[in-house]
N, C-alpha and C. Protein backbone atom coordinates (compact mmCIF):
# COMPACT_ATOMS: atom_id res chain seq x y z
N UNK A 1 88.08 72.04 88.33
CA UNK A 1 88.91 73.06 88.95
C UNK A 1 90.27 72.48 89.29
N UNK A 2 91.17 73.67 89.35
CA UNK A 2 92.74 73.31 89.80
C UNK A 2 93.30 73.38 91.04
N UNK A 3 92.40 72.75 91.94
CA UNK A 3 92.45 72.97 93.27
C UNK A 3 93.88 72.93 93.92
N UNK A 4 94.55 72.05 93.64
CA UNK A 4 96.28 71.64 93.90
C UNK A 4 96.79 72.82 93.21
N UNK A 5 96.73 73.17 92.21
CA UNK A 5 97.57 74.21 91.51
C UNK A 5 97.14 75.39 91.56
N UNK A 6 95.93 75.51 92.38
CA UNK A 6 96.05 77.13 92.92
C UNK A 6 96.41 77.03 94.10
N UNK A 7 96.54 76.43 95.05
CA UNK A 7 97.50 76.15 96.07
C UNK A 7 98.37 76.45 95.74
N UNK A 8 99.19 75.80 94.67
CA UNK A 8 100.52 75.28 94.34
C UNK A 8 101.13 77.30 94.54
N UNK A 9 100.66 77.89 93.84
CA UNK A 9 100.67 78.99 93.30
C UNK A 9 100.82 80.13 94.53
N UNK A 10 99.36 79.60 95.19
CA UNK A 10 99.68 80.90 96.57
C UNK A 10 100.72 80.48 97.47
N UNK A 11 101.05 79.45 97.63
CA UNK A 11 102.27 78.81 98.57
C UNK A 11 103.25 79.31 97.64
N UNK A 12 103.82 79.80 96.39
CA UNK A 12 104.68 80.19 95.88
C UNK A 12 104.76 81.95 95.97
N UNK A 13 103.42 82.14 95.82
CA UNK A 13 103.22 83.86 96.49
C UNK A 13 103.91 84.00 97.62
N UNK A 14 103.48 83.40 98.74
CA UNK A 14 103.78 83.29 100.23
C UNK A 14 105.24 83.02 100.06
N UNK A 15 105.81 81.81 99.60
CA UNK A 15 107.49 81.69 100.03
C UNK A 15 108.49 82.56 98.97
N UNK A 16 107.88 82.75 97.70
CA UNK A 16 109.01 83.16 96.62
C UNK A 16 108.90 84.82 96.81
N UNK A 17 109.47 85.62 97.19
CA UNK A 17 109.38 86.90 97.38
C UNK A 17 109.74 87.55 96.02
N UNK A 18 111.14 86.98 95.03
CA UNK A 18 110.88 87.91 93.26
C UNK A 18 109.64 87.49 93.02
N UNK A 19 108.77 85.97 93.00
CA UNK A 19 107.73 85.96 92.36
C UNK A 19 106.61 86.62 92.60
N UNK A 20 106.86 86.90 93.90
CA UNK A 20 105.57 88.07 94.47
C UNK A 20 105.51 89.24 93.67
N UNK A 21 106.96 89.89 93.88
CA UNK A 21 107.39 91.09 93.13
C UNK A 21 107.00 91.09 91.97
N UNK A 22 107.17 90.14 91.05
CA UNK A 22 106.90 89.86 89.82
C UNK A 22 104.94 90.13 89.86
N UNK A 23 104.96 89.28 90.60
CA UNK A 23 103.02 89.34 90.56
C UNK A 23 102.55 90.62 90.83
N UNK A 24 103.07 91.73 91.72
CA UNK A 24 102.90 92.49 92.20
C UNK A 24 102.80 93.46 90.79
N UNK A 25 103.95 93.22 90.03
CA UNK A 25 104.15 94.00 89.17
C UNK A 25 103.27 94.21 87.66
N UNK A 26 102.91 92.57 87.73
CA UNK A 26 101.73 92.37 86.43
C UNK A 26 101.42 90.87 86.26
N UNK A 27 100.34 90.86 87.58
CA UNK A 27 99.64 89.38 87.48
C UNK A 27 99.48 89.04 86.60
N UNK A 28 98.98 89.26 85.40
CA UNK A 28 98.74 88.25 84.21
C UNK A 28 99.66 87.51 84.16
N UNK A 29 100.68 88.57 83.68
CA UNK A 29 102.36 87.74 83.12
C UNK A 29 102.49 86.25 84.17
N UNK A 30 102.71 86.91 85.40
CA UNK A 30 103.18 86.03 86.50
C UNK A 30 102.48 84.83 86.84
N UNK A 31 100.75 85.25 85.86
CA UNK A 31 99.94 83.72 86.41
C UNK A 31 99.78 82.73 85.10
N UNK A 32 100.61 83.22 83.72
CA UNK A 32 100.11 83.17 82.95
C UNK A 32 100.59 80.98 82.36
N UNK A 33 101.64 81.18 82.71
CA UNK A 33 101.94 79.27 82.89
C UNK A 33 101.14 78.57 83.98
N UNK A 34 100.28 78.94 84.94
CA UNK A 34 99.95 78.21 85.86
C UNK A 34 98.95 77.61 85.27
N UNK A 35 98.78 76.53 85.67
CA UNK A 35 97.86 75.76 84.86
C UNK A 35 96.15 75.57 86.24
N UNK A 36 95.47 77.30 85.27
CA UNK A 36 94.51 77.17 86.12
C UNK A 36 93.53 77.43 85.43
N UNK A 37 91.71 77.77 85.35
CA UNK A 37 90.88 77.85 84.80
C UNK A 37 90.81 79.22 84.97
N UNK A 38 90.24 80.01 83.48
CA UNK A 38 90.03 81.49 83.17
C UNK A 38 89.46 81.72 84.61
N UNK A 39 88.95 81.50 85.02
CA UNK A 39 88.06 82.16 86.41
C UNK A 39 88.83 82.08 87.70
N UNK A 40 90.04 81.21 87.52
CA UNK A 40 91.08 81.08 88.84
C UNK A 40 92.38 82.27 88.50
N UNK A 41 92.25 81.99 87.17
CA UNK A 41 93.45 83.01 86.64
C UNK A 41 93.07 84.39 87.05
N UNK A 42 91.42 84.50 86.85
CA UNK A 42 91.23 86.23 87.35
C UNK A 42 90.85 86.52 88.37
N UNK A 43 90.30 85.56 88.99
CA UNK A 43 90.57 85.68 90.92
C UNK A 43 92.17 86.19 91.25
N UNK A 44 93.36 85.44 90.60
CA UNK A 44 94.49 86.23 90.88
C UNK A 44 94.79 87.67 90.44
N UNK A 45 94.15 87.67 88.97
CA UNK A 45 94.86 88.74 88.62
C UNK A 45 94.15 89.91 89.20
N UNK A 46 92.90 89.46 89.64
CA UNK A 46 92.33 91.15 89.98
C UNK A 46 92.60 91.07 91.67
N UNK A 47 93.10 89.90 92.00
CA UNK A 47 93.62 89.64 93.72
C UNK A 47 92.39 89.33 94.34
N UNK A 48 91.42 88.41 94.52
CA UNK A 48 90.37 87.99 94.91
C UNK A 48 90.47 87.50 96.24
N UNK A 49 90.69 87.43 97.13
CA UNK A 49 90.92 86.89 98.52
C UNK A 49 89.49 85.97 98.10
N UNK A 50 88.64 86.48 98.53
CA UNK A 50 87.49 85.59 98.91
C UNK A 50 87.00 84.77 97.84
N UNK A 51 87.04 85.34 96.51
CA UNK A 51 87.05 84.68 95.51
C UNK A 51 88.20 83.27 95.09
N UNK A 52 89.22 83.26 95.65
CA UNK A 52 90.27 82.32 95.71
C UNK A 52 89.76 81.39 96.49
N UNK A 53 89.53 81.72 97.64
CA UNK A 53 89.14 80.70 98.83
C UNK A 53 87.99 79.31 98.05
N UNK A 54 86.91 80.73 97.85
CA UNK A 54 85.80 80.01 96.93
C UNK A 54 86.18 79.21 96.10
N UNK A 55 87.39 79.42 95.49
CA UNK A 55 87.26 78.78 94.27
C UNK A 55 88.53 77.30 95.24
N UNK A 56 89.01 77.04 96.42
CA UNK A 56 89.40 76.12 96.73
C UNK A 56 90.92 76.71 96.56
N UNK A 57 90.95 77.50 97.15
CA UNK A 57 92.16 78.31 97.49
C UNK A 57 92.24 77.89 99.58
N UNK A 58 93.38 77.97 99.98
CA UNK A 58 93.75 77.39 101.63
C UNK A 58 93.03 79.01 101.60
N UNK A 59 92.36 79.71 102.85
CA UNK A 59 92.59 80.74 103.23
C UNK A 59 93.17 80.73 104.11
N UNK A 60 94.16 79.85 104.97
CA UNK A 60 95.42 80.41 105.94
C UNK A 60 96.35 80.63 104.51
N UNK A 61 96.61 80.17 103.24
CA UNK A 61 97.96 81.08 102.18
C UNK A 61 96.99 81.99 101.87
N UNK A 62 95.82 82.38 101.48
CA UNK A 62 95.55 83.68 101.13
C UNK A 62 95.55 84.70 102.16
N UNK A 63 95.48 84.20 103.29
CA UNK A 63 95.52 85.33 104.27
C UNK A 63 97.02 85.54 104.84
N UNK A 64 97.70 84.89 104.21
CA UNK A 64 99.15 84.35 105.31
C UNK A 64 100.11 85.36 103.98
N UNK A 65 99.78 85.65 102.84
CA UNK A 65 100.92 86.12 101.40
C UNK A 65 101.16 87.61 101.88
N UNK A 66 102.21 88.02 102.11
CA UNK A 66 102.69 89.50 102.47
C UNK A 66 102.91 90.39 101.48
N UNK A 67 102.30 91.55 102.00
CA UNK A 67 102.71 92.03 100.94
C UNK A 67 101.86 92.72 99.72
N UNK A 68 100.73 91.72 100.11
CA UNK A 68 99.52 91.43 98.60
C UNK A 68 97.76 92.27 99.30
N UNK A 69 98.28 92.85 100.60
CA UNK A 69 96.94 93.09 101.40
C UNK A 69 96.48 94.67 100.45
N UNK A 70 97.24 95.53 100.08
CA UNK A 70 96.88 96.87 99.25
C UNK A 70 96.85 96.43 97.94
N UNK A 71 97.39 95.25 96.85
CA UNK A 71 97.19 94.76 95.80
C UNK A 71 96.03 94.99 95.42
């Protein structure tokens, strides 16, 4: 697993507000360079809170990303 780089990723949700927008607009696209495993990639794209965590996601950035709670 890509434990650092799905971090890397929700700390970029949380501070980059176009990239949110962007994610907001069509997660695939937006997750699609991150260098994560098919099963981390679709925890984002379908917006997995608990599934992220699981997979070694912080849940203070999954709970902390604005914005992403009706996603």
């Amino acid at each position: 697993m890509s434990r650092y780089d799905l971090n890397v990723l929700l700390y970029r949700l949380k501070k980059d507000r176009a990239f949110r927008e962007r994610f907001r607009s069509d997660p695939a696209a937006a997750v699609r360079a991150a260098d994560l495993t098919d099963e981390e990639r679709e925890a984002f794209v379908r917006w997995d809170p608990r599934r992220l965590n699981e997979l070694g996601g912080s849940l203070h950035l999954v709970l902390s990303i604005p914005d992403l709670g009706a996603h």
